[in-house]
PDB file of N, CA and C in Angstrom:
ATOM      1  N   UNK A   1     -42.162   5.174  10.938  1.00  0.00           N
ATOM      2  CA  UNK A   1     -41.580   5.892   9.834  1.00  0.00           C
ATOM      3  C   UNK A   1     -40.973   4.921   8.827  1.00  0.00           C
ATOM      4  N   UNK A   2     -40.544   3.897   9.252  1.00  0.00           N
ATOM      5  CA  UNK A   2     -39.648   3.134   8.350  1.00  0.00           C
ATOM      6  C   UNK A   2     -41.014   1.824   7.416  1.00  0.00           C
ATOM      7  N   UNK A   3     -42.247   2.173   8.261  1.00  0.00           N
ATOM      8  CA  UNK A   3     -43.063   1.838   7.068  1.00  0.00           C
ATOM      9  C   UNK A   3     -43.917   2.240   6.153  1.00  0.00           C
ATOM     10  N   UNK A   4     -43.043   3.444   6.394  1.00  0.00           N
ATOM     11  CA  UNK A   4     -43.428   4.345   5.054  1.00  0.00           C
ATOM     12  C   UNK A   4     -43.253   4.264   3.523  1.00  0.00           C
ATOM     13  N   UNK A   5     -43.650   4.156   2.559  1.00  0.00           N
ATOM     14  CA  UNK A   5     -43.296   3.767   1.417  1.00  0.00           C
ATOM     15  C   UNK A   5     -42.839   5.362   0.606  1.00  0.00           C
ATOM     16  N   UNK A   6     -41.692   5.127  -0.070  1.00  0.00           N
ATOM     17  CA  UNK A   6     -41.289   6.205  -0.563  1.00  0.00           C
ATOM     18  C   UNK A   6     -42.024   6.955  -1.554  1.00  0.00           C
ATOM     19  N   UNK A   7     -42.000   8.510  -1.937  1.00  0.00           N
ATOM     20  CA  UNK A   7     -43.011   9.111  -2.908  1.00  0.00           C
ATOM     21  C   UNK A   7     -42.277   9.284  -3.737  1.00  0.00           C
ATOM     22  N   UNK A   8     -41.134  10.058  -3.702  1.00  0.00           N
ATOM     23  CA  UNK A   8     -40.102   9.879  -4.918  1.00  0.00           C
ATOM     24  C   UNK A   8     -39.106   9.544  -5.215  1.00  0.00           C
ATOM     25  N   UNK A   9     -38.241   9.978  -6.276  1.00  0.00           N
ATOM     26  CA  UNK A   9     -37.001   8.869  -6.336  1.00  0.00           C
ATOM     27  C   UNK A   9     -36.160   9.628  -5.055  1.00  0.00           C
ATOM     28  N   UNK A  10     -36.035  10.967  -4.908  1.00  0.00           N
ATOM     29  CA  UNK A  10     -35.162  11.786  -3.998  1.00  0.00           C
ATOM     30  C   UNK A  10     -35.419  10.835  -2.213  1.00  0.00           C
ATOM     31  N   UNK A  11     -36.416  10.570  -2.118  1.00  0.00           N
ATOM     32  CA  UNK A  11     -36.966   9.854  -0.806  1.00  0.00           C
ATOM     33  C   UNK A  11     -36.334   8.767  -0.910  1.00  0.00           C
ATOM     34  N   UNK A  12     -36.327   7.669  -2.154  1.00  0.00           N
ATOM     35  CA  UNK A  12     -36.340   6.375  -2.130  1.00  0.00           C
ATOM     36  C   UNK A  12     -34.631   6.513  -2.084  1.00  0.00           C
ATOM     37  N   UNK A  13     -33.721   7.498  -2.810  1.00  0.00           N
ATOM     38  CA  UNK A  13     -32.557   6.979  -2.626  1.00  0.00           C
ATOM     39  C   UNK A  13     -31.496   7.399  -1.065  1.00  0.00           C
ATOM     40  N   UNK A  14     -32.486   8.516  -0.506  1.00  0.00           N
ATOM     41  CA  UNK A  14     -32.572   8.581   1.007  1.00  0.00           C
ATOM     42  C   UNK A  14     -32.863   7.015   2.081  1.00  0.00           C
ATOM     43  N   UNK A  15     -33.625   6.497   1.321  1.00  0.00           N
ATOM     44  CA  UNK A  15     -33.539   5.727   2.545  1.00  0.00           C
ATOM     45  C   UNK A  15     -32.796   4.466   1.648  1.00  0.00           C
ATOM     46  N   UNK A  16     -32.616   4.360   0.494  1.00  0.00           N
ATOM     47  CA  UNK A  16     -31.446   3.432   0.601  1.00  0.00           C
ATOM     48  C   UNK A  16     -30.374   3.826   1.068  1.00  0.00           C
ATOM     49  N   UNK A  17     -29.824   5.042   1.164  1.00  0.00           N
ATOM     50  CA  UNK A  17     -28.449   5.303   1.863  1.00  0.00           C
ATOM     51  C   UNK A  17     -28.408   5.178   3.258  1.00  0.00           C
ATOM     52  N   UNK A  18     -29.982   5.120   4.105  1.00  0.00           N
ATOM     53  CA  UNK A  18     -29.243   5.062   5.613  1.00  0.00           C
ATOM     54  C   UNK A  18     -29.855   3.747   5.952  1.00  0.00           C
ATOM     55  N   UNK A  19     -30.357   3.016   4.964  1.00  0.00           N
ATOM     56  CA  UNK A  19     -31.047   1.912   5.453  1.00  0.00           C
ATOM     57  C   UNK A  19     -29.760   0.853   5.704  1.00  0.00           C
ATOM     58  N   UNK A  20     -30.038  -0.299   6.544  1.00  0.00           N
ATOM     59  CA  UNK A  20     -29.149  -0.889   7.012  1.00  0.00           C
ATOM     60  C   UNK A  20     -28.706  -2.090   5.760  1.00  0.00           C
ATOM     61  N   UNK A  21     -27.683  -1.881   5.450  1.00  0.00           N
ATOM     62  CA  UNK A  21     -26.878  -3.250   4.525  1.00  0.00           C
ATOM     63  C   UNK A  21     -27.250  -5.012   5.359  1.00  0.00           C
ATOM     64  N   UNK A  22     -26.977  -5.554   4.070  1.00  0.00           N
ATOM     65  CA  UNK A  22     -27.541  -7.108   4.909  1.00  0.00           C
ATOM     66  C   UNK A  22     -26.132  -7.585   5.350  1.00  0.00           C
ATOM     67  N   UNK A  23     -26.263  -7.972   6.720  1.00  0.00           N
ATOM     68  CA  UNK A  23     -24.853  -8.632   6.844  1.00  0.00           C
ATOM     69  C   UNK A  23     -24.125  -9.200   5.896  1.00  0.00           C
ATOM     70  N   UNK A  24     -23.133  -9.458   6.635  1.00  0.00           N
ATOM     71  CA  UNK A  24     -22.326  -9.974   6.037  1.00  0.00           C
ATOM     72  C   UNK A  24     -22.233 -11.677   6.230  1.00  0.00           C
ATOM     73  N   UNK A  25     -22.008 -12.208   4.905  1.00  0.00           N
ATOM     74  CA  UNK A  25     -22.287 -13.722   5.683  1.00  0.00           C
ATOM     75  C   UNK A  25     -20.774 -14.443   6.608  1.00  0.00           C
ATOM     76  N   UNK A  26     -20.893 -15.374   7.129  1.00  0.00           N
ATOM     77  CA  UNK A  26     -19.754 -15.851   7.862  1.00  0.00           C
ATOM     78  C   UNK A  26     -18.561 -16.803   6.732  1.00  0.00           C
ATOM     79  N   UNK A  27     -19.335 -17.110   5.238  1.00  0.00           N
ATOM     80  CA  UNK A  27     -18.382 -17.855   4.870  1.00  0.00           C
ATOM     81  C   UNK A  27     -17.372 -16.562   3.755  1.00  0.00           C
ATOM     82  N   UNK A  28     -18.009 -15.315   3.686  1.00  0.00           N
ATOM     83  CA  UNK A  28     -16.890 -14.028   3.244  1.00  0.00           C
ATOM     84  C   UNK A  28     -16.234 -13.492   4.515  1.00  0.00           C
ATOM     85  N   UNK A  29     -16.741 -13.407   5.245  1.00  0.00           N
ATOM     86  CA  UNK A  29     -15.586 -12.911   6.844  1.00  0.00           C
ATOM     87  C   UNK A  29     -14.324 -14.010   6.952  1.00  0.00           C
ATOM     88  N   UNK A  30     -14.608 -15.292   6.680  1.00  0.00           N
ATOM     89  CA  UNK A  30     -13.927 -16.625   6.749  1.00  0.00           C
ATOM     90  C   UNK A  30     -12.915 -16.112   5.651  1.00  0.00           C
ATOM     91  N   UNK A  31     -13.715 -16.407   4.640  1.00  0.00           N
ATOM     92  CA  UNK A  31     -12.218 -16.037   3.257  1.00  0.00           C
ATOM     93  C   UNK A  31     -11.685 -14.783   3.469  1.00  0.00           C
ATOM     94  N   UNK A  32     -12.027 -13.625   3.924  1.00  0.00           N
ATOM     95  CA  UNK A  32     -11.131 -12.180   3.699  1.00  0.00           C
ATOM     96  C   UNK A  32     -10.430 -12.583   4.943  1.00  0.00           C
ATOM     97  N   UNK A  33     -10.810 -13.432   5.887  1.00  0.00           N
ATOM     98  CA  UNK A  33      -9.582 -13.485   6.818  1.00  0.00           C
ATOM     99  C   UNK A  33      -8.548 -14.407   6.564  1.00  0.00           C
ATOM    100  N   UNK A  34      -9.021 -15.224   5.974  1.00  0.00           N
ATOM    101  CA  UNK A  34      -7.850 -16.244   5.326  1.00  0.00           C
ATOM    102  C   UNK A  34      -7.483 -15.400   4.018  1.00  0.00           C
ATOM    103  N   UNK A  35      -7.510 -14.568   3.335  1.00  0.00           N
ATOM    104  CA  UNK A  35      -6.963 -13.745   2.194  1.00  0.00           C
ATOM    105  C   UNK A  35      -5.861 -12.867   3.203  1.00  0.00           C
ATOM    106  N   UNK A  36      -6.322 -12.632   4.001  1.00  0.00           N
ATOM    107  CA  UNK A  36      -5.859 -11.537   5.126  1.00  0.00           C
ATOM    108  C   UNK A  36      -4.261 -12.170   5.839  1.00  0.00           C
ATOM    109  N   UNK A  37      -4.466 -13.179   6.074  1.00  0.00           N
ATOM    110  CA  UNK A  37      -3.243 -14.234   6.696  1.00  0.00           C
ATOM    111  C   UNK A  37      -2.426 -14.619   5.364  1.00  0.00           C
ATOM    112  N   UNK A  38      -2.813 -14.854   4.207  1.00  0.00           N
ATOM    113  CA  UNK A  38      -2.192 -15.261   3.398  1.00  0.00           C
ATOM    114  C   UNK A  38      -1.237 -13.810   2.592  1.00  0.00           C
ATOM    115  N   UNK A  39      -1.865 -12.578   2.437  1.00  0.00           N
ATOM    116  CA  UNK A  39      -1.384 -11.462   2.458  1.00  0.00           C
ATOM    117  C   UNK A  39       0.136 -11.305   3.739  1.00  0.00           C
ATOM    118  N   UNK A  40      -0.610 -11.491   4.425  1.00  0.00           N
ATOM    119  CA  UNK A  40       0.512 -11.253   5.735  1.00  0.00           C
ATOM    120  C   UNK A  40       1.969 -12.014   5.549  1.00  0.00           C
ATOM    121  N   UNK A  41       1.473 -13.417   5.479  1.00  0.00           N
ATOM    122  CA  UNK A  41       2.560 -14.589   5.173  1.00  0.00           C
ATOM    123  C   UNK A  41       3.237 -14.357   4.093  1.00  0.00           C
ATOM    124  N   UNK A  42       3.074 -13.729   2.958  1.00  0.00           N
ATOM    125  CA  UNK A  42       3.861 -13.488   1.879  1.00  0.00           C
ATOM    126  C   UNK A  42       4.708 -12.353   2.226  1.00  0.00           C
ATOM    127  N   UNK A  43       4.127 -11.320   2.767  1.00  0.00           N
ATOM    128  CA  UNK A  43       4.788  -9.996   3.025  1.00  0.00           C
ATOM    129  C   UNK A  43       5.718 -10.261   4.129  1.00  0.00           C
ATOM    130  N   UNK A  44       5.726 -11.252   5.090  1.00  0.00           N
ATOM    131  CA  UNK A  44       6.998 -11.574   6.054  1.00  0.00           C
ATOM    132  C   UNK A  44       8.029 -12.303   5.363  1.00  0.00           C
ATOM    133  N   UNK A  45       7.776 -13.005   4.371  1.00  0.00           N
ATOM    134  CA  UNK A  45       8.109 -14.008   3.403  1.00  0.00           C
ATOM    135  C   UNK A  45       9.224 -13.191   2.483  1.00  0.00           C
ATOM    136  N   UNK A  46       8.326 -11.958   2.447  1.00  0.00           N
ATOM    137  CA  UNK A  46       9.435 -10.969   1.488  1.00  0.00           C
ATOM    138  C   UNK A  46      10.425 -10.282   2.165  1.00  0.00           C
ATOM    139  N   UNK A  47       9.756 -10.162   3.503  1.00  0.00           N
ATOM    140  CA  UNK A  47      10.380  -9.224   4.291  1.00  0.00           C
ATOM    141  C   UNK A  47      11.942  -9.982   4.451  1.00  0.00           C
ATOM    142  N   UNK A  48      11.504 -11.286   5.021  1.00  0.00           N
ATOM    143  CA  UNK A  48      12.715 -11.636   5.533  1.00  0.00           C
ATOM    144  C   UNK A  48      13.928 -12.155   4.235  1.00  0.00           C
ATOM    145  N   UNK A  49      13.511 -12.241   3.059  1.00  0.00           N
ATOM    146  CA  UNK A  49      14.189 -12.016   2.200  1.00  0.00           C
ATOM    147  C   UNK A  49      14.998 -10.677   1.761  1.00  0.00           C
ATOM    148  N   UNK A  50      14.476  -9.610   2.289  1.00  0.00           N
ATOM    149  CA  UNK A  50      14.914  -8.065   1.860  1.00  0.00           C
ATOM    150  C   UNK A  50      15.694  -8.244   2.943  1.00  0.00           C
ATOM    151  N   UNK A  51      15.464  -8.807   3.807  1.00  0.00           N
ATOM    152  CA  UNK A  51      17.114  -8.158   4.903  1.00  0.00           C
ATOM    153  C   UNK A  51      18.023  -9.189   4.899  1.00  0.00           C
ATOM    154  N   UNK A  52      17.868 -10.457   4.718  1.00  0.00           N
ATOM    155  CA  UNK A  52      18.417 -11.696   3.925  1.00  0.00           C
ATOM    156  C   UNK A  52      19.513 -11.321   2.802  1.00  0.00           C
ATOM    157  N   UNK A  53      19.146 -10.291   2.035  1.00  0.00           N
ATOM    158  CA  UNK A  53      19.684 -10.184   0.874  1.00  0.00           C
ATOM    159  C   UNK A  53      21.037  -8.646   1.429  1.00  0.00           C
ATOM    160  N   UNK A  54      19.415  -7.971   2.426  1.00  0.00           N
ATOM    161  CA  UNK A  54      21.050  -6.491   2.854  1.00  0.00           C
ATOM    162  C   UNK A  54      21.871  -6.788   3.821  1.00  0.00           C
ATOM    163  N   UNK A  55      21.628  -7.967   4.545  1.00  0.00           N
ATOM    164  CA  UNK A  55      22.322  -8.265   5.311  1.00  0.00           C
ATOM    165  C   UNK A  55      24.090  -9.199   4.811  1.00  0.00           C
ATOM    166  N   UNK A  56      23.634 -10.038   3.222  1.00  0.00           N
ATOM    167  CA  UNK A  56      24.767 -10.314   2.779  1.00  0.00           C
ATOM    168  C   UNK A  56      25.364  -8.868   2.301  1.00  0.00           C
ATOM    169  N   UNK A  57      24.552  -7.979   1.144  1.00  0.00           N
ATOM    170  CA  UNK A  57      25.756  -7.540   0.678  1.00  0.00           C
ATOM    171  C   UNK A  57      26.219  -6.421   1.694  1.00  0.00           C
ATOM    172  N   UNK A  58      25.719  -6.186   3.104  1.00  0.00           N
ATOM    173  CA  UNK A  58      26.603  -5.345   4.109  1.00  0.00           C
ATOM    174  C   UNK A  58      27.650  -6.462   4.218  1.00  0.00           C
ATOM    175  N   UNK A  59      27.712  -7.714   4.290  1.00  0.00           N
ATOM    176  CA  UNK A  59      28.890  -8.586   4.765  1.00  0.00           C
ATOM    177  C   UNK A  59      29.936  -8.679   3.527  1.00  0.00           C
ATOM    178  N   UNK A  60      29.022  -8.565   1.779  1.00  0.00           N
ATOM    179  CA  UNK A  60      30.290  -8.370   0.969  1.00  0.00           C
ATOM    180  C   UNK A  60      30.978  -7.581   1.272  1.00  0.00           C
ATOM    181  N   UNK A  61      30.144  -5.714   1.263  1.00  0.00           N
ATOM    182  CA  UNK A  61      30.939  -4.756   1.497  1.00  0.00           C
ATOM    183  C   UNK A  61      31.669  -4.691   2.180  1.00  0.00           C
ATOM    184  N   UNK A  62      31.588  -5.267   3.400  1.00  0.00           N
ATOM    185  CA  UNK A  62      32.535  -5.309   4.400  1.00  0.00           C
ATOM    186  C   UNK A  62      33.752  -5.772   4.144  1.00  0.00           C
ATOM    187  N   UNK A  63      33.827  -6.907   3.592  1.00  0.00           N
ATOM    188  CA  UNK A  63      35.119  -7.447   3.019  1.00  0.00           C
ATOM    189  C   UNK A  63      35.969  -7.179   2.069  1.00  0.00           C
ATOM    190  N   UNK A  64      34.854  -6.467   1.457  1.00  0.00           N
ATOM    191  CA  UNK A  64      35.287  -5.990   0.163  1.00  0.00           C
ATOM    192  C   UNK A  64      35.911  -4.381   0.538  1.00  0.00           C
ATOM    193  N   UNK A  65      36.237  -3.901   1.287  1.00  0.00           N
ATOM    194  CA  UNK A  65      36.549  -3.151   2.370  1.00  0.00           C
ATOM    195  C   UNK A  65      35.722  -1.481   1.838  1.00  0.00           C
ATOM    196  N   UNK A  66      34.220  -1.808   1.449  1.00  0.00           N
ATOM    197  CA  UNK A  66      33.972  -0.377   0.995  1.00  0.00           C
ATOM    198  C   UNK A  66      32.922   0.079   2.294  1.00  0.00           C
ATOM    199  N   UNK A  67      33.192   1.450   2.651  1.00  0.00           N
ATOM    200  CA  UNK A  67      32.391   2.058   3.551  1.00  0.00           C
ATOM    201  C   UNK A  67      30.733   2.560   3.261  1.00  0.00           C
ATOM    202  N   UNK A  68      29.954   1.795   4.019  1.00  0.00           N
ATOM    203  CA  UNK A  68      28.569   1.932   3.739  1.00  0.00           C
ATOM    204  C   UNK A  68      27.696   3.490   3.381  1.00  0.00           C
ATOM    205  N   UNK A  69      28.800   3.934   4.345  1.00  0.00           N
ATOM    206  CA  UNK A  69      28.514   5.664   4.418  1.00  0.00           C
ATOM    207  C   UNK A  69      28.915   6.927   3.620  1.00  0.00           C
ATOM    208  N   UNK A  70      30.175   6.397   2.828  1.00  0.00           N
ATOM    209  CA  UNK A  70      30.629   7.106   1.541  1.00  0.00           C
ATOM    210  C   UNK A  70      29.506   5.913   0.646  1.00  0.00           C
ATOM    211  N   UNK A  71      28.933   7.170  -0.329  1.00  0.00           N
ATOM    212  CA  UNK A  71      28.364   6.854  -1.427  1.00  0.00           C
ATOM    213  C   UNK A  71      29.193   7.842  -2.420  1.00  0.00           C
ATOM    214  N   UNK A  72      28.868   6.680  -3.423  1.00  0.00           N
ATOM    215  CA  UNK A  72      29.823   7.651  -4.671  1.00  0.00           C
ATOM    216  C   UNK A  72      29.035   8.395  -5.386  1.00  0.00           C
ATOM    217  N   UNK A  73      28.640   9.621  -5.757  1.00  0.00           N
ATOM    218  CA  UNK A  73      28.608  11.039  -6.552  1.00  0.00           C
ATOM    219  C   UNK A  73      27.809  10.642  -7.809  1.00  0.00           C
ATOM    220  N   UNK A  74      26.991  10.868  -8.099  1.00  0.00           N
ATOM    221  CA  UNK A  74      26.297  10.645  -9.751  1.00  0.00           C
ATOM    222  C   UNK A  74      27.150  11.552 -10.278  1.00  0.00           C
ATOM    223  N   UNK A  75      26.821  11.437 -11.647  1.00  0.00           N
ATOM    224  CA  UNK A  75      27.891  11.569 -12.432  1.00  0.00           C
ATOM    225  C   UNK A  75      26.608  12.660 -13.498  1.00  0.00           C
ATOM    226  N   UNK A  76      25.843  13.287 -12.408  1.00  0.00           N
ATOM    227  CA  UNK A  76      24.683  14.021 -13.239  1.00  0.00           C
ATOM    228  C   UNK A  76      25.522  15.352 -13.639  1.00  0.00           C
ATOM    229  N   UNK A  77      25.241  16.022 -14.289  1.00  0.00           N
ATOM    230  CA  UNK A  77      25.579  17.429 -14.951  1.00  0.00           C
ATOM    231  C   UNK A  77      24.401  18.130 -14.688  1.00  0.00           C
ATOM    232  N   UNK A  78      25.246  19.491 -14.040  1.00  0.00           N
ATOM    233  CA  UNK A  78      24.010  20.323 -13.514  1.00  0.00           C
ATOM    234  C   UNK A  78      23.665  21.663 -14.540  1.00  0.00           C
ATOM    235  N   UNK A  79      22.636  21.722 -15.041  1.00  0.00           N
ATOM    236  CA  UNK A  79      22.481  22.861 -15.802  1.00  0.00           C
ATOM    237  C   UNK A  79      22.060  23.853 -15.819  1.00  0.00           C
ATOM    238  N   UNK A  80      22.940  24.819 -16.060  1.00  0.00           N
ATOM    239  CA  UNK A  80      22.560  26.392 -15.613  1.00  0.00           C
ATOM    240  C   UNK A  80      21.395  26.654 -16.431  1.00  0.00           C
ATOM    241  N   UNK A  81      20.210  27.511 -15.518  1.00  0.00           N
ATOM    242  CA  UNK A  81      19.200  27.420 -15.567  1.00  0.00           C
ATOM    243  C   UNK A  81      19.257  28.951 -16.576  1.00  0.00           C
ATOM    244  N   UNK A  82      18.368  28.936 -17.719  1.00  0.00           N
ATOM    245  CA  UNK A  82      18.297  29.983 -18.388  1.00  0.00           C
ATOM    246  C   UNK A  82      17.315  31.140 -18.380  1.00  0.00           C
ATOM    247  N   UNK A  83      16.771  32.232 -18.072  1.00  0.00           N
ATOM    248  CA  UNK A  83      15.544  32.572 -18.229  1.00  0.00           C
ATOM    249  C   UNK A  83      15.482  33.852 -18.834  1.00  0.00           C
ATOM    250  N   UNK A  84      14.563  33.640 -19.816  1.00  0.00           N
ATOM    251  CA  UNK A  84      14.244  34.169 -20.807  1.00  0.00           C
ATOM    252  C   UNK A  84      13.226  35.157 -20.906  1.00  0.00           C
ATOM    253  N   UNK A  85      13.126  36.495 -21.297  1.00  0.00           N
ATOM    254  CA  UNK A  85      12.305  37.619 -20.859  1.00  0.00           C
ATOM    255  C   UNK A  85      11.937  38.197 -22.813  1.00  0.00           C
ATOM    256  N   UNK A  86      10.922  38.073 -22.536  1.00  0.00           N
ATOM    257  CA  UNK A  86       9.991  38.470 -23.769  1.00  0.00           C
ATOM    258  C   UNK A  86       9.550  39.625 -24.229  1.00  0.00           C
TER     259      UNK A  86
END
C-alpha cells in the first residue's frame, strides 16, 4: 500500500499526515537539551533570588515590628451599583 502513488491532492495530503517525519538529528536533540539546562539554570537563578529578596524583607518587617498577617485596606471606594430600566 505504501507504494502506491497518490491520485489526488485529498490522498496525497492523507498520506503526508500519517506518513512518518524524518528523525530528528542528534546535533538538535543536543542543543534543545542544552537550551533545556540553560532554561532551568536561570529559573533556579531567579528562584533563589525571589526568596533571597522575601526572605530579607520578612527580616525587615520583623524588626520593623509590622505583622505579616495584618495587611492594610486599599483605600478603593466602592460604588453603588446603578441600574437602569428603559
Amino acid at each position: 500500500m505504501s507504494n502506491m502513488t497518490p491520485r489526488n491532492s485529498a490522498q496525497k495530503n492523507a498520506q503526508g499526515y500519517f506518513s512518518k517525519g524524518e528523525p530528528k538529528s542528534d546535533n538538535l536533540a543536543k542543543l534543545q537539551k542544552k537550551e533545556r539546562a540553560a532554561v532551568a539554570a536561570n529559573t533556579a537563578r531567579l528562584r533563589e533570588l525571589r526568596l533571597a529578596k522575601e526572605a530579607a524583607e520578612k527580616q525587615a518587617n520583623e524588626a520593623a515590628g509590622i505583622d505579616p498577617l495584618k495587611r492594610r485596606k486599599s483605600a478603593r471606594t466602592i460604588k453603588s451599583v446603578v441600574r437602569m430600566s428603559y
